[in-house]
N, C-alpha and C. Protein backbone atom coordinates (compact mmCIF):
# COMPACT_ATOMS: atom_id res chain seq x y z
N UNK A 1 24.28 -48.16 15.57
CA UNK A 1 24.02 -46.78 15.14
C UNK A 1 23.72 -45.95 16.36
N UNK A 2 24.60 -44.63 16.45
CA UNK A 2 24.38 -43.76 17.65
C UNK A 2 23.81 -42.39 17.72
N UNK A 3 23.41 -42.37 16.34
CA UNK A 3 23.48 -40.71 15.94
C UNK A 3 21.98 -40.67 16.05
N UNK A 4 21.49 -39.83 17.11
CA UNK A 4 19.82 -39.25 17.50
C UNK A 4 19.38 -37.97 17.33
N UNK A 5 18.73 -37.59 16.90
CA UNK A 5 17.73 -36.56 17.64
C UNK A 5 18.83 -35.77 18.89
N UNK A 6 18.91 -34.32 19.29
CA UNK A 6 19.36 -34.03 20.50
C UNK A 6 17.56 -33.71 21.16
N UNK A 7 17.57 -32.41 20.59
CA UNK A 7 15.92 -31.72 20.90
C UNK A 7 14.75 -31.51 19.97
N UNK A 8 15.64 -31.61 19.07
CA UNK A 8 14.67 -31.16 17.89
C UNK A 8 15.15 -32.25 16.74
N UNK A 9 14.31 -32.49 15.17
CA UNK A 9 14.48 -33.65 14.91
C UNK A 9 15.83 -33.22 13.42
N UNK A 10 15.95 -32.05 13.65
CA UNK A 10 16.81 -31.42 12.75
C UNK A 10 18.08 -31.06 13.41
N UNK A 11 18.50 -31.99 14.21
CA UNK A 11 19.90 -31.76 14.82
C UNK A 11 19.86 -33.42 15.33
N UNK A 12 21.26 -33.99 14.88
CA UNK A 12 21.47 -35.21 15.12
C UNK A 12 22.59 -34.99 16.16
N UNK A 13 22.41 -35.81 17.40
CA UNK A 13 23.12 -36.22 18.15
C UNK A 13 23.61 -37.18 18.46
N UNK A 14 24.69 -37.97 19.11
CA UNK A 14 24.68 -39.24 19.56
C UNK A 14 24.62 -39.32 21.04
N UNK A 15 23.61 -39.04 22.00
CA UNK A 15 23.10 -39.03 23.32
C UNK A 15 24.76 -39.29 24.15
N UNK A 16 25.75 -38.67 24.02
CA UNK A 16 27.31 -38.80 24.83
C UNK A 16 27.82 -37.65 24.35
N UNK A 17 29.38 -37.62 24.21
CA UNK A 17 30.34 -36.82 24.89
C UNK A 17 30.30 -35.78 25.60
N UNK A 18 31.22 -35.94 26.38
CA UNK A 18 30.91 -34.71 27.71
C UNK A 18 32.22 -33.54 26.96
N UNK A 19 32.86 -34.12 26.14
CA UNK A 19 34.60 -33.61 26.16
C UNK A 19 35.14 -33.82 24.72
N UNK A 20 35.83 -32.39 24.44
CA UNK A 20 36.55 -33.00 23.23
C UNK A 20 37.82 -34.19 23.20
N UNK A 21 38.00 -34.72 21.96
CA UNK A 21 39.09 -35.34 21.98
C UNK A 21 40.73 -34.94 22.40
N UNK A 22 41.36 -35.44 22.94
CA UNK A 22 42.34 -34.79 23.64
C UNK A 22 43.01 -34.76 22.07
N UNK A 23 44.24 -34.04 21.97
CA UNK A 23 44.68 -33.44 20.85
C UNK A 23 45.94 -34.57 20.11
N UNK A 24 46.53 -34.50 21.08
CA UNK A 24 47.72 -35.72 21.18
C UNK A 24 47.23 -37.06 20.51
N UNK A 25 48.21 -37.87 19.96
CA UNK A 25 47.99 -38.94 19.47
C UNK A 25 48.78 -39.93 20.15
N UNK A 26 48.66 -41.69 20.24
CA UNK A 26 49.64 -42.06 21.63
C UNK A 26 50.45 -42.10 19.95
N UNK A 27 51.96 -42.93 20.85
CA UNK A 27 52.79 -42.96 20.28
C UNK A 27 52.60 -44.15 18.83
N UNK A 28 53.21 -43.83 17.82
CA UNK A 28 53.06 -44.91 16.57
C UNK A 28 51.47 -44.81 15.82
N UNK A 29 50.78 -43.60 15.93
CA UNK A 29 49.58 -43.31 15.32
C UNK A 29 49.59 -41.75 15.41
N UNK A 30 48.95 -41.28 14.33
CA UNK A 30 48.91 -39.98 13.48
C UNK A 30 47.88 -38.85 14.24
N UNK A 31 46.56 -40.11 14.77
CA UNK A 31 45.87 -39.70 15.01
C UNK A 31 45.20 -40.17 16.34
N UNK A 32 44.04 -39.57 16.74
CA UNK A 32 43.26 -40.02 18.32
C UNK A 32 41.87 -40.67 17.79
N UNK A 33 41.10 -41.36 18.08
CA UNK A 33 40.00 -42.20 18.13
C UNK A 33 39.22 -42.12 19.09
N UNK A 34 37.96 -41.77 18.89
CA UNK A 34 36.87 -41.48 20.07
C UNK A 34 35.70 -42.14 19.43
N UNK A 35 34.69 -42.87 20.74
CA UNK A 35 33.34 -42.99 20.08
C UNK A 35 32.66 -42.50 21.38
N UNK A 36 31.32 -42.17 21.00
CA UNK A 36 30.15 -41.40 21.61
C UNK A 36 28.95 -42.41 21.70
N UNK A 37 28.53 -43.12 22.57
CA UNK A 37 27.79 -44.03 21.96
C UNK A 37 26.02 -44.10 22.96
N UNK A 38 24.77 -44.09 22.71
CA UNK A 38 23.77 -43.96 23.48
C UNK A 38 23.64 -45.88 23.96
N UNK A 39 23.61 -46.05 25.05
CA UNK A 39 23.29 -47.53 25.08
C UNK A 39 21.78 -47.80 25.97
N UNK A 40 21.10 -49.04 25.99
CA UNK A 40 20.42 -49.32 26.92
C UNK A 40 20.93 -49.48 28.09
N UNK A 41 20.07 -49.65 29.31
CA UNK A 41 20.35 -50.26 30.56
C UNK A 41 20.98 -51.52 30.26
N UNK A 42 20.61 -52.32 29.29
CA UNK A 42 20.67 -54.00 29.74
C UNK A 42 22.20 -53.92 28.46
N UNK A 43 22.14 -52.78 27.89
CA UNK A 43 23.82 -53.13 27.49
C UNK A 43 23.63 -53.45 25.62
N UNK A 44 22.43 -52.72 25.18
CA UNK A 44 22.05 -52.63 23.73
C UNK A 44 22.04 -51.49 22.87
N UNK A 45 22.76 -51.04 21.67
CA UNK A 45 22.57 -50.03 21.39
C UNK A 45 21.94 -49.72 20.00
N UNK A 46 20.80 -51.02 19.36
CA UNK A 46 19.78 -51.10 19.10
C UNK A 46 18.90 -52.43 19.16
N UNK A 47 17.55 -51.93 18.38
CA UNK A 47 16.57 -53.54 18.39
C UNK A 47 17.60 -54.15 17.12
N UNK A 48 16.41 -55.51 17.37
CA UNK A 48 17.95 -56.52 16.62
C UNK A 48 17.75 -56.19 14.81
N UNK A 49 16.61 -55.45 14.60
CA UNK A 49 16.47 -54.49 13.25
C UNK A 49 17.08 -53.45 12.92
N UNK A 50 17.84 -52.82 13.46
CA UNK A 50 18.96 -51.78 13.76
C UNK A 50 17.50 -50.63 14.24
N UNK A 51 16.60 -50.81 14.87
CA UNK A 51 15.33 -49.64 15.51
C UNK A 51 16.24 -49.49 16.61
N UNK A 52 15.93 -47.46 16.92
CA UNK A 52 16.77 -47.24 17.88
C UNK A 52 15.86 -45.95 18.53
N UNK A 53 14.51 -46.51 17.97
CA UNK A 53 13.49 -45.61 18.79
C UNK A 53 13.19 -45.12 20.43
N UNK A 54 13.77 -46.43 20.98
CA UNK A 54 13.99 -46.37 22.17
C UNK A 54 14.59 -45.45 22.69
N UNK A 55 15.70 -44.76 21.84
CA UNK A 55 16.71 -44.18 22.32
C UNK A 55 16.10 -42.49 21.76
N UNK A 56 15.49 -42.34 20.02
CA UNK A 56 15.27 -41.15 20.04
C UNK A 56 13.98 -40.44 20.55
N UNK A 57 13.03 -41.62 21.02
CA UNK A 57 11.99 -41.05 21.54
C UNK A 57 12.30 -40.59 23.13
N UNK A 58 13.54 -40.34 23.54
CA UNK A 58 13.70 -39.92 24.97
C UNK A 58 14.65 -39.13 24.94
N UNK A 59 15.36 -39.31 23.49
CA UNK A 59 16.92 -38.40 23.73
C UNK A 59 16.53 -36.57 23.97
N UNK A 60 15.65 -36.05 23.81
CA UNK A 60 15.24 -34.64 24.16
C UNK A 60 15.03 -34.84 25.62
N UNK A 61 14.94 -35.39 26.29
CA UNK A 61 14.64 -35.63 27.77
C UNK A 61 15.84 -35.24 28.19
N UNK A 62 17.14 -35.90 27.74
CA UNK A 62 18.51 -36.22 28.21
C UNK A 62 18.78 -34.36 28.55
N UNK A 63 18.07 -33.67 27.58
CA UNK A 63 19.42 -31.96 27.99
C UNK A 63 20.46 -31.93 26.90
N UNK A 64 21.13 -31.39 27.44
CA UNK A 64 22.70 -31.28 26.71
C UNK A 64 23.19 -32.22 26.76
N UNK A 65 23.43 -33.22 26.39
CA UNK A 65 24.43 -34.03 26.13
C UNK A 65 26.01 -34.26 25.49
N UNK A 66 26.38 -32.49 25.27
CA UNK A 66 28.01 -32.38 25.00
C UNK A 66 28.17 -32.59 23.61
N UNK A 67 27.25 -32.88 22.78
CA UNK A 67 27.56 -33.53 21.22
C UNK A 67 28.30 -32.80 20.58
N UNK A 68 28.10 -31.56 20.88
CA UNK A 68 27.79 -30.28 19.82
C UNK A 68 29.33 -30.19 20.38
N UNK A 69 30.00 -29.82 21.01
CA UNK A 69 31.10 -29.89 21.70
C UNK A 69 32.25 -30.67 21.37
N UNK A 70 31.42 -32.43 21.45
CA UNK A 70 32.39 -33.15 20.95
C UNK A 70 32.87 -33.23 19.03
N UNK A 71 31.61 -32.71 18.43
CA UNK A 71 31.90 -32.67 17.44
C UNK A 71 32.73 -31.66 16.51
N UNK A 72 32.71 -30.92 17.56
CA UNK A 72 33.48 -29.30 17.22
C UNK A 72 34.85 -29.86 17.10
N UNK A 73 35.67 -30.66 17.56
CA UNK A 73 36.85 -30.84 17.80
C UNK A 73 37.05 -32.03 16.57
N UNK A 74 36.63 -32.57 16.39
CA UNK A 74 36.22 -33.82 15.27
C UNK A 74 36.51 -33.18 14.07
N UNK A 75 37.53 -34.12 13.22
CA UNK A 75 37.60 -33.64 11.69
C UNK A 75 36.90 -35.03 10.67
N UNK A 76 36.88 -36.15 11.38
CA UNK A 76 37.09 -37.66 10.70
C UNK A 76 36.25 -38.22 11.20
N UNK A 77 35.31 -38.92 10.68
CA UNK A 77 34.18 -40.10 11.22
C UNK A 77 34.79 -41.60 10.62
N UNK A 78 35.04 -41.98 11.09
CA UNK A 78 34.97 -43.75 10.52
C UNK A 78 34.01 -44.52 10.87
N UNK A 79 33.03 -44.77 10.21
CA UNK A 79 31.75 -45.93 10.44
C UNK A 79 31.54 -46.98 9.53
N UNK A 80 31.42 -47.80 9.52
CA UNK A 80 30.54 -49.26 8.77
C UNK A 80 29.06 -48.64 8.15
N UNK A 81 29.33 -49.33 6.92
CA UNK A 81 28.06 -49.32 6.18
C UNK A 81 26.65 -49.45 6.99
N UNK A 82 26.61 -50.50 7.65
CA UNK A 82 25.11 -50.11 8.46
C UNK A 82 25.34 -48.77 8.97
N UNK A 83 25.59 -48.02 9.16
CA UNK A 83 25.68 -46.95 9.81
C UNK A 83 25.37 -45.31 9.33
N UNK A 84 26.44 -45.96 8.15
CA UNK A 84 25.98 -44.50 6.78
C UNK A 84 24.73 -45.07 6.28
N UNK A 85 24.23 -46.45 5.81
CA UNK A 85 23.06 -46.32 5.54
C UNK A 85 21.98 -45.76 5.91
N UNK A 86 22.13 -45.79 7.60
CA UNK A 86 20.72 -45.15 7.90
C UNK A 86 21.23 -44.13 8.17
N UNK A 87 22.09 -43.32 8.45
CA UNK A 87 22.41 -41.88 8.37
C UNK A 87 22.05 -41.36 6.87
N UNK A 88 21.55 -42.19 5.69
CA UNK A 88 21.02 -41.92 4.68
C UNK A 88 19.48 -41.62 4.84
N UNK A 89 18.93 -42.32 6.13
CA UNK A 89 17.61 -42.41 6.27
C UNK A 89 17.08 -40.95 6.51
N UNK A 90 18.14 -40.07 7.30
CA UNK A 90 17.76 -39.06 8.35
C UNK A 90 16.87 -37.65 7.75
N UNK A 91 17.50 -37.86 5.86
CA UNK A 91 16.65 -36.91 5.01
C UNK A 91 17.70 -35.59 5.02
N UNK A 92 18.95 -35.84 5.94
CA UNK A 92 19.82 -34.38 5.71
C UNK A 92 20.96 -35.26 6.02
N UNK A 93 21.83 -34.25 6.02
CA UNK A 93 23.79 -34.94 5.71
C UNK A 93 24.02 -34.01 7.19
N UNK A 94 24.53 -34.64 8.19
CA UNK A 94 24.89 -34.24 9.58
C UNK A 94 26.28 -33.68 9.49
N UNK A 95 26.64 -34.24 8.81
CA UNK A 95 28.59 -34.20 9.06
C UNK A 95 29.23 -33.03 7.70
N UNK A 96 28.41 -32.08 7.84
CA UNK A 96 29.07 -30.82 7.07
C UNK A 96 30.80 -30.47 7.29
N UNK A 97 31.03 -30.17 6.33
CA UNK A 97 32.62 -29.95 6.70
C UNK A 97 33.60 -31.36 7.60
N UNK A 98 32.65 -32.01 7.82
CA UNK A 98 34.00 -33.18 8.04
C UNK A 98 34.00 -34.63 7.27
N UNK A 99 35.43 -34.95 7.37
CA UNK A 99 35.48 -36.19 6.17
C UNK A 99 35.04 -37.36 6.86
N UNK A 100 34.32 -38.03 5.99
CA UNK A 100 33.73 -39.50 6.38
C UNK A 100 34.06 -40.73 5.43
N UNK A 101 34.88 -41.83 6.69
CA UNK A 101 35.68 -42.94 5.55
C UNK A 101 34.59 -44.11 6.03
N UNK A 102 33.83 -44.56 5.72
CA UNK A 102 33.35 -45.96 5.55
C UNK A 102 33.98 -47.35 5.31
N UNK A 103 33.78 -48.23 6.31
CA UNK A 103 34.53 -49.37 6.25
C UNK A 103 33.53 -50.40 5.66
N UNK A 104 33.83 -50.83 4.35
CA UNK A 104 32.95 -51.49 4.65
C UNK A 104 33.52 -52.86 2.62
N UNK A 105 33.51 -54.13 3.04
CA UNK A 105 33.99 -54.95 1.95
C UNK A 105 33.05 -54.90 0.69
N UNK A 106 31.75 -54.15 0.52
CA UNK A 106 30.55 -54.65 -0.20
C UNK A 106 30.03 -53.06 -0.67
N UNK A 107 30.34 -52.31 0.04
CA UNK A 107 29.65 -50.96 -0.26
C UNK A 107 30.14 -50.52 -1.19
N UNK A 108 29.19 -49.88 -2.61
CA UNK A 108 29.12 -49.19 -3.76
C UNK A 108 28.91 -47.66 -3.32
N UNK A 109 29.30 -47.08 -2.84
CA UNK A 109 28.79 -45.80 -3.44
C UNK A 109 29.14 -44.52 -4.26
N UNK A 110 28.52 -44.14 -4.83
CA UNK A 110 28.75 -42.68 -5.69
C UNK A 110 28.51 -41.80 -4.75
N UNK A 111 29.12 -41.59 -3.83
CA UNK A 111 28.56 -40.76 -2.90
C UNK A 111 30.30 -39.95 -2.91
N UNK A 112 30.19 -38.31 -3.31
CA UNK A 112 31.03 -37.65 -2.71
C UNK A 112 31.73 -37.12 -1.38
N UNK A 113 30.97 -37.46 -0.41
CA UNK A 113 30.75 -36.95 0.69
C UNK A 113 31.34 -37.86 1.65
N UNK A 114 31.68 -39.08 0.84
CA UNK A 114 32.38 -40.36 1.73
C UNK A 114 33.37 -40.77 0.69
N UNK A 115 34.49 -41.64 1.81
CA UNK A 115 35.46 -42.79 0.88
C UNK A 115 35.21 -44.09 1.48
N UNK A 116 35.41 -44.82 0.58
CA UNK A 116 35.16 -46.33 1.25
C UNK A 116 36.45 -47.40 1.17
N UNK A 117 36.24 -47.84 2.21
CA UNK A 117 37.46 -48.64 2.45
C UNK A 117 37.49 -50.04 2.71
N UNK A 118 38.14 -50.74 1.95
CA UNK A 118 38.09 -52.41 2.31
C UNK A 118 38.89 -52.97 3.32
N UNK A 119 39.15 -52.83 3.87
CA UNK A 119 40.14 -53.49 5.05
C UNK A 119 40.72 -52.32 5.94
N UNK A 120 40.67 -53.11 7.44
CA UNK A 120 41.16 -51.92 8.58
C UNK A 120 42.30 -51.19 7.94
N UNK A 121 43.27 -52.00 7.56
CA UNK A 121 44.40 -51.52 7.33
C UNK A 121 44.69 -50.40 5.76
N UNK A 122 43.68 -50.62 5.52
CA UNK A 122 43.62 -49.57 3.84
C UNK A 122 42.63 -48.27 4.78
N UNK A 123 41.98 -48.39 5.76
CA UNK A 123 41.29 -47.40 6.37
C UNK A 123 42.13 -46.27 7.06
N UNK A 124 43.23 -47.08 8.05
CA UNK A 124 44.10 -46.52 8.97
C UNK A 124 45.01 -45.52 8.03
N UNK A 125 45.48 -45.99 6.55
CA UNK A 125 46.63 -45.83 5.94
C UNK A 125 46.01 -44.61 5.43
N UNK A 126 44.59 -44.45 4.99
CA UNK A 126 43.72 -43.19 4.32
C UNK A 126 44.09 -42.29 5.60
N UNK A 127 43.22 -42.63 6.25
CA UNK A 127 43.64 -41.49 7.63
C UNK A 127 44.75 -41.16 7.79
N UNK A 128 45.89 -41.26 8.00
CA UNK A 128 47.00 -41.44 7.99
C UNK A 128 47.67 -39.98 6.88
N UNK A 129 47.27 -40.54 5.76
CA UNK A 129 47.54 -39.94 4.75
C UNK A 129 46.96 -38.93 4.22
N UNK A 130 45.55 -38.56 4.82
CA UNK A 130 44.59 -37.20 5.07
C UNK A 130 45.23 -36.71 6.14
N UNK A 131 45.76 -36.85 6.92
CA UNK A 131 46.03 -35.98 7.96
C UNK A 131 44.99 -35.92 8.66
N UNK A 132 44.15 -36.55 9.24
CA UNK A 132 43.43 -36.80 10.27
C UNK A 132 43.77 -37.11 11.61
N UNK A 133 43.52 -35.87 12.31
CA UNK A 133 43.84 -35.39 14.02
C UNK A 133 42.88 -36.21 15.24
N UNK A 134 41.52 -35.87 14.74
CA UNK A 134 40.93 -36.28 15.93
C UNK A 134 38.98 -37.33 14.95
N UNK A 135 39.66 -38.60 15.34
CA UNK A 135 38.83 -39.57 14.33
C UNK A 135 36.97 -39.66 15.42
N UNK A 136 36.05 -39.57 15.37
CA UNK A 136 34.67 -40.87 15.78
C UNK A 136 34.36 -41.55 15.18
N UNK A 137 34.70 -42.79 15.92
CA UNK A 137 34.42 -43.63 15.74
C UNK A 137 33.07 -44.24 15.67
N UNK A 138 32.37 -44.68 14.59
CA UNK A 138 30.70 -44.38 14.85
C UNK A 138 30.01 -46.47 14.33
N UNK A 139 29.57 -46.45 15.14
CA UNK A 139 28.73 -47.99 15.03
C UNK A 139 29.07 -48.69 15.56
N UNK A 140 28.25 -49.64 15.71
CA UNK A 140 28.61 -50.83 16.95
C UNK A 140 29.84 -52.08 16.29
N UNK A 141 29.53 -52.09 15.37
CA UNK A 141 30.84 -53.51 15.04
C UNK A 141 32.06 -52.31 14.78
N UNK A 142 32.17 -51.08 14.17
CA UNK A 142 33.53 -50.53 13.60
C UNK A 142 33.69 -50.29 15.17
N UNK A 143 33.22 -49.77 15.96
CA UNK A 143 34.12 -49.67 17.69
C UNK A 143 34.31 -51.03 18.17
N UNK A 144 33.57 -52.10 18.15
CA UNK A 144 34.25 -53.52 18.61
C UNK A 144 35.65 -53.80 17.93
N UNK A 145 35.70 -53.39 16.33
CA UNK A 145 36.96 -53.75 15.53
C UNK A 145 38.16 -53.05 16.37
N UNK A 146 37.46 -51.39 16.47
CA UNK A 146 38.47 -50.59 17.23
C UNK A 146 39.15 -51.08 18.34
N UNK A 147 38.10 -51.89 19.24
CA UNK A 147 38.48 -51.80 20.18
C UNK A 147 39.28 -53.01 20.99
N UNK A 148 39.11 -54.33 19.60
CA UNK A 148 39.78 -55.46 19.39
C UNK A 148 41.25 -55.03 19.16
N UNK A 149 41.17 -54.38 18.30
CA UNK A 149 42.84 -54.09 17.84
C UNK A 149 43.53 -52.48 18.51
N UNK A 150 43.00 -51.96 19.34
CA UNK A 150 44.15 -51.38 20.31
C UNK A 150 44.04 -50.06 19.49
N UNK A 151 43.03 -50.01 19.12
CA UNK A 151 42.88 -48.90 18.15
C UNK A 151 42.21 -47.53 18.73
N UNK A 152 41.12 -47.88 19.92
CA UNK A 152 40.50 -46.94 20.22
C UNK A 152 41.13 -45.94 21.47
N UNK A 153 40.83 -44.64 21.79
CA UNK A 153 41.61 -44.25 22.86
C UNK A 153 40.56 -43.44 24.05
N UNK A 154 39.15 -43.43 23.55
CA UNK A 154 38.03 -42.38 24.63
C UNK A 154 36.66 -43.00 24.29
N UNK A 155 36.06 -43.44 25.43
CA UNK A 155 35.01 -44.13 25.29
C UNK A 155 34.01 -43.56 26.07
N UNK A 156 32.70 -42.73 25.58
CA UNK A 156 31.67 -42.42 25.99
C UNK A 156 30.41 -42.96 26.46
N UNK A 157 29.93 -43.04 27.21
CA UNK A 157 28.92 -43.85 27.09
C UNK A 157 27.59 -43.14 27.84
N UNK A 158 26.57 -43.04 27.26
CA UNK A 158 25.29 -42.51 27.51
C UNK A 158 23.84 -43.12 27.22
N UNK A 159 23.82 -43.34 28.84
CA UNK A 159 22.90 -44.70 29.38
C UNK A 159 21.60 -44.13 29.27
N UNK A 160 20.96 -45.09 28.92
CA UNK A 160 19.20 -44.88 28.62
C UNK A 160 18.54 -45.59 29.72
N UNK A 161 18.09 -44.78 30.56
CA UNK A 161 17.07 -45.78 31.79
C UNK A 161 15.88 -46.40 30.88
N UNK A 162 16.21 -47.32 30.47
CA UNK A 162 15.26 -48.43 29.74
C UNK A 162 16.10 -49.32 29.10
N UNK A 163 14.89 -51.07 29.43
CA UNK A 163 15.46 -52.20 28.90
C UNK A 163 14.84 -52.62 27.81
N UNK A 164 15.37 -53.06 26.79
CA UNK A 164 14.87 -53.35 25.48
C UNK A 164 14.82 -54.86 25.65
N UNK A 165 15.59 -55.75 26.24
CA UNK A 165 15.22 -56.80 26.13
C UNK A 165 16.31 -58.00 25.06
N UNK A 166 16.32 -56.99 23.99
CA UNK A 166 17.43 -57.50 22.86
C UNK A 166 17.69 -57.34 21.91
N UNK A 167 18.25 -57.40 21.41
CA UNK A 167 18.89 -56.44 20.20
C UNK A 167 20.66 -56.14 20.06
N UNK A 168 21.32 -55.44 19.24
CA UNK A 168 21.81 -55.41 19.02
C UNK A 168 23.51 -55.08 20.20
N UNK A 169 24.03 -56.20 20.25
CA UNK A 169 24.46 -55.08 21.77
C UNK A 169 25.81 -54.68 21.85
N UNK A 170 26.08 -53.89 23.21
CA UNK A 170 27.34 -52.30 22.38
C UNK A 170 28.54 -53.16 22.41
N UNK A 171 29.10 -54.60 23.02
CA UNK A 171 30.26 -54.89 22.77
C UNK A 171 30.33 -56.15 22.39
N UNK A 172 31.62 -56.95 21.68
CA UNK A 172 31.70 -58.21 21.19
C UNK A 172 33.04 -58.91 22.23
N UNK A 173 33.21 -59.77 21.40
CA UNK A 173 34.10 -60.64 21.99
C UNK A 173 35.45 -60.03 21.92
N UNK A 174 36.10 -60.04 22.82
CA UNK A 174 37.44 -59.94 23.55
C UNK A 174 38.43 -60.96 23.42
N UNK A 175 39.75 -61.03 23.02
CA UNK A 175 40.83 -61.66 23.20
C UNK A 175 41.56 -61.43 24.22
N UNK A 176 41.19 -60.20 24.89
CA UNK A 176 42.02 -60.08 26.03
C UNK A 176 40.99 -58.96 27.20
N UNK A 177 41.47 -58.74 28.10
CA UNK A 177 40.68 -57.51 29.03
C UNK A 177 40.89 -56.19 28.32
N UNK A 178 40.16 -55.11 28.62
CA UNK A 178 40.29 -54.02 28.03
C UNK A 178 40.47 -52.85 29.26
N UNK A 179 41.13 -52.43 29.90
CA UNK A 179 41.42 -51.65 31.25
C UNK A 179 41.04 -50.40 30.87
N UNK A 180 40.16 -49.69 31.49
CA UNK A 180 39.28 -48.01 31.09
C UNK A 180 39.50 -47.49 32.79
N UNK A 181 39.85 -46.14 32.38
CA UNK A 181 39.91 -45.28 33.54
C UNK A 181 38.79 -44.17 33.38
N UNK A 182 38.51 -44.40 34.30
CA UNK A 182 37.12 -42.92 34.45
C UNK A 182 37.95 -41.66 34.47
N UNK A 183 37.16 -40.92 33.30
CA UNK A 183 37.81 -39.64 33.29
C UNK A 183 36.41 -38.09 33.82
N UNK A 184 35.10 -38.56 33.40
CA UNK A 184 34.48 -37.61 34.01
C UNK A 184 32.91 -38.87 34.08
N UNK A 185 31.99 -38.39 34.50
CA UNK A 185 30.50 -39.17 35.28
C UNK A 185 29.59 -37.68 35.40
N UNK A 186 28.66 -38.02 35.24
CA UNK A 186 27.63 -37.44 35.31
C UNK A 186 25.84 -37.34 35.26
N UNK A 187 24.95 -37.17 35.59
CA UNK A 187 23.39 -36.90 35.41
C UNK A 187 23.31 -36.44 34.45
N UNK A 188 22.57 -36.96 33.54
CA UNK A 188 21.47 -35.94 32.58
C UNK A 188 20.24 -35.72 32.95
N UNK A 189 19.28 -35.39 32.23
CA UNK A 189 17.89 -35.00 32.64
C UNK A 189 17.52 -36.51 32.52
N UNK A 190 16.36 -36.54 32.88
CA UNK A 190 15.12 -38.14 32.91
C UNK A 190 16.02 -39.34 33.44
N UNK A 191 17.06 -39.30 33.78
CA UNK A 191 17.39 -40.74 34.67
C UNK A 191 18.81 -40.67 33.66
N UNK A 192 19.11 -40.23 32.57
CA UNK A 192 19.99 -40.81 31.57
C UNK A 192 21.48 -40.43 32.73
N UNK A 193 22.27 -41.27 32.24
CA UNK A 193 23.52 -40.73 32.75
C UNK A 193 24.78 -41.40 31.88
N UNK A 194 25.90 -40.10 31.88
CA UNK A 194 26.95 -40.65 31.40
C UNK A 194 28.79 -40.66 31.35
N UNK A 195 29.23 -41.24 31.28
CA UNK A 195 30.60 -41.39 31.63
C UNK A 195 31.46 -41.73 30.46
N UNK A 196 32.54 -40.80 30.65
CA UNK A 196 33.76 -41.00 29.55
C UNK A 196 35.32 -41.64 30.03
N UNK A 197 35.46 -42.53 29.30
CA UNK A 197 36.45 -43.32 29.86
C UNK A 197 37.94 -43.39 28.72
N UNK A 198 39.07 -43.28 29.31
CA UNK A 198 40.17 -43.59 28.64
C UNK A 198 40.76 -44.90 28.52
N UNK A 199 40.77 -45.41 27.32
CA UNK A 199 40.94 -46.91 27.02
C UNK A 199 42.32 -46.70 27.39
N UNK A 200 43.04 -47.59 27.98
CA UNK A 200 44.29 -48.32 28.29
C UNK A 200 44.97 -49.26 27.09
N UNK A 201 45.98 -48.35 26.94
CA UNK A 201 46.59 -49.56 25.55
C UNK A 201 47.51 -50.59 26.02
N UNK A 202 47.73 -51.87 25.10
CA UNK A 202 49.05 -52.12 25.65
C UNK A 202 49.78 -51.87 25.74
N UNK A 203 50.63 -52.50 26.43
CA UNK A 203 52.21 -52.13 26.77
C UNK A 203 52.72 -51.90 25.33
């Protein structure tokens, strides 16, 4: 889960993007895929309880962090049930005006405001078929899935000078290398810093 606090506790951020999603889609997909993600130093992007206090008790430190920016360009969220759950916690609905598909094999909900989807491939085909331009990608296992299957295309990342020790952490296992080109780097306020990278697809 990435979505914090920016300054105040009535605006959710996810402590990244510097940049909107580029507009273009690569070739053989409808649409573009971005995630925004706050991590620890030691490479966690929560406690192993999904607590991510670490991250909102400092994210007002960070400044601007581009959210507001990146989300402007954003029509589509795709996240995993852990994810909308505690975005249930927050006491308000963040994602006004944009559509949110949930991945998830087990999730019930009556919830208008989302669709839920059982398999990557019934997810991709919704998007697809909404006409969805520019997707975020939001939670730690739905960007590993992304990023297993060649799916993802802009990777944010916004580092927390602090070690948690352990918990939940931002990437999984690999079948192959994943090649990222630096596209911009930067300082935030209190030590945070962050960088957006363009995933490399295959051939």
């Amino acid at each position: 889960m990435t979505t914090i606090p920016a300054t105040t506790a009535d605006t959710t951020t996810a402590t990244a993007a510097a940049t909107t999603p580029a507009t273009s889609a690569p070739a053989g997909r409808s649409f573009r895929t971005a995630t925004t993600l706050g991590v620890s130093l030691d490479g966690y992007i929560a406690r192993p309880d999904g607590d991510i206090d670490w991250l909102t008790e400092r994210g007002a430190e960070a400044g601007d962090t581009g959210f507001e920016e990146f989300m402007a360009g954003i029509d589509t969220l795709a996240m995993g049930r852990n994810t909308y759950e505690k975005v249930l916690t927050f006491g308000f609905w963040p994602y006004e005006g944009k559509h949110v598909a949930v991945l998830s094999t087990t999730l019930e909900a009556d919830d208008p405001r989302i669709s839920v989807h059982r398999s990557l491939p019934e997810l991709l085909a919704a998007l697809t078929e909404r006409g969805a331009e520019n997707v975020y990608v939001d939670g730690g296992v739905t960007v590993q899935t992304f990023l297993r299957e060649d799916l993802l295309d802009e990777l944010t990342l916004t580092t927390v000078p602090v070690l948690i020790g352990s918990g939940l952490p931002l990437f999984g296992e690999l079948d192959r290398d994943v090649d990222l080109t630096l596209r911009s780097a930067r300082t935030l306020g209190a030590g945070f810093t962050q960088a957006t990278y363009a995933v490399t697809h295959r051939a």
